[in-house]
Protein backbone atom coordinates (compact mmCIF):
# COMPACT_ATOMS: atom_id res chain seq x y z
CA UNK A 1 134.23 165.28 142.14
CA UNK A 2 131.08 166.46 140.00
CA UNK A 3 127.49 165.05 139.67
CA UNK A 4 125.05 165.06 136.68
CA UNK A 5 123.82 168.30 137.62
CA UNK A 6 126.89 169.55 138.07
CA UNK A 7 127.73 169.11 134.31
CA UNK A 8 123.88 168.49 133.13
CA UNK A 9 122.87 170.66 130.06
CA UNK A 10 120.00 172.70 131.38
CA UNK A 11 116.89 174.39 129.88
CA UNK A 12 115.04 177.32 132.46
CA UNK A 13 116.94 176.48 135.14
CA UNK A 14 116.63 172.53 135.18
CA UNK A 15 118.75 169.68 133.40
CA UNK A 16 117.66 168.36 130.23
CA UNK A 17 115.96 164.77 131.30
CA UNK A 18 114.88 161.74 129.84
CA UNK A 19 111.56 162.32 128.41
CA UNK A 20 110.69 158.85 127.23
CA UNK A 21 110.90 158.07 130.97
CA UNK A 22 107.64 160.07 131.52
CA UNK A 23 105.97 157.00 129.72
CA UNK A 24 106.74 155.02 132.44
CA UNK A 25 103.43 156.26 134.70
CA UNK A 26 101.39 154.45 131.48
CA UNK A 27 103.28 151.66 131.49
CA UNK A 28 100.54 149.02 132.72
CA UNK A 29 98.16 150.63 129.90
CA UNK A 30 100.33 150.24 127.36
CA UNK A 31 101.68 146.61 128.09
CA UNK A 32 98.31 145.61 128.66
CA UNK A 33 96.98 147.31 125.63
CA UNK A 34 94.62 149.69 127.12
CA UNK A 35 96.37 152.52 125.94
CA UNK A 36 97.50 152.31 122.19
CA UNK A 37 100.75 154.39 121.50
CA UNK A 38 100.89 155.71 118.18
CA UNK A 39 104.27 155.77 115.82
CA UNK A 40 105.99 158.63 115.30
CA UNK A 41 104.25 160.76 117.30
CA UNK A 42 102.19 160.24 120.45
CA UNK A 43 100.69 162.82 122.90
CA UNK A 44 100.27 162.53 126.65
CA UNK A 45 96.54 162.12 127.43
CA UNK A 46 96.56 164.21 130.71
CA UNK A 47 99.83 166.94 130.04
CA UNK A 48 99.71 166.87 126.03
CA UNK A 49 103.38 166.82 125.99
CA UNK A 50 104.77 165.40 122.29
CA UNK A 51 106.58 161.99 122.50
CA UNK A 52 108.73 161.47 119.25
CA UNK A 53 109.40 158.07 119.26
CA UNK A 54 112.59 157.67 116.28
CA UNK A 55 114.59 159.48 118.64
CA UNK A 56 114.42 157.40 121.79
CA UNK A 57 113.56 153.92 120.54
CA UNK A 58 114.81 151.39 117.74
CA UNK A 59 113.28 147.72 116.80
CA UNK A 60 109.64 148.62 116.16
CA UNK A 61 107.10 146.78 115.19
CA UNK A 62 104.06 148.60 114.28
CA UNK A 63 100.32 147.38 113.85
CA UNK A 64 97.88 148.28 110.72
CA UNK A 65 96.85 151.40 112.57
CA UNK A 66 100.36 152.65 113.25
CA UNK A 67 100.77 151.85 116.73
CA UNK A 68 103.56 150.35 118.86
CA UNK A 69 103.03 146.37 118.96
CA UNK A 70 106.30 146.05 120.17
CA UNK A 71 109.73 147.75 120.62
CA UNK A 72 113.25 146.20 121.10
CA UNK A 73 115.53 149.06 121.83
CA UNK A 74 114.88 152.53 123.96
CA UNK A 75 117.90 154.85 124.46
CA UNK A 76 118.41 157.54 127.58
CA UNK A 77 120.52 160.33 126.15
CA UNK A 78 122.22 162.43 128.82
CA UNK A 79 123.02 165.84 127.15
CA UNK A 80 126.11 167.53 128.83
CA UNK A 81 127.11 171.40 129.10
CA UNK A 82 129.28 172.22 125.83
CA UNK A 83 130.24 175.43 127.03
CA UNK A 84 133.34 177.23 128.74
CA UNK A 85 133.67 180.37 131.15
CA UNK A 86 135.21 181.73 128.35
CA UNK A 87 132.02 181.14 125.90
CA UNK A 88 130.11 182.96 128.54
CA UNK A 89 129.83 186.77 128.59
CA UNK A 90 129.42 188.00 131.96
């Protein structure tokens, strides 16, 4: 029997996550329309991190000032090792 992190791609030591997920902290702002989201690219206000939208969402409707009025479709990827004992030198 194996888990996610069992089998979870990982990057220093952790799995690869969901990053659009960190959104979800903002999420009364931005439904409420406090906090504007801009399209492609948006940065956290407090950690700076780089949101890239086209990858993780699809259906979006944008306003005159390129932010997100609305979005149909957001994806979670869940990125998986890809390599063998054998791919591994020891």
């Amino acid at each position: 029997m194996y888990s996610f992190s069992d089998l979870c791609a990982t990057w220093q030591g952790s799995c690869w996550e969901n990053e659009i997920l960190g959104l979800g902290k903002y999420m009364d702002d931005i439904e409420s329309g406090v906090l504007p989201i801009t399209y492609p690219i948006w940065f956290d206000p407090e950690t700076f991190y780089r949101y890239t939208f086209p990858f993780f969402t699809g259906g979006v409707k944008l306003t005159d000032d390129f932010t997100i009025d609305k979005l149909s479709k957001v994806a979670l990827n869940y990125f998986l090792k890809s390599t063998t004992k054998e791919d591994v030198v020891l």
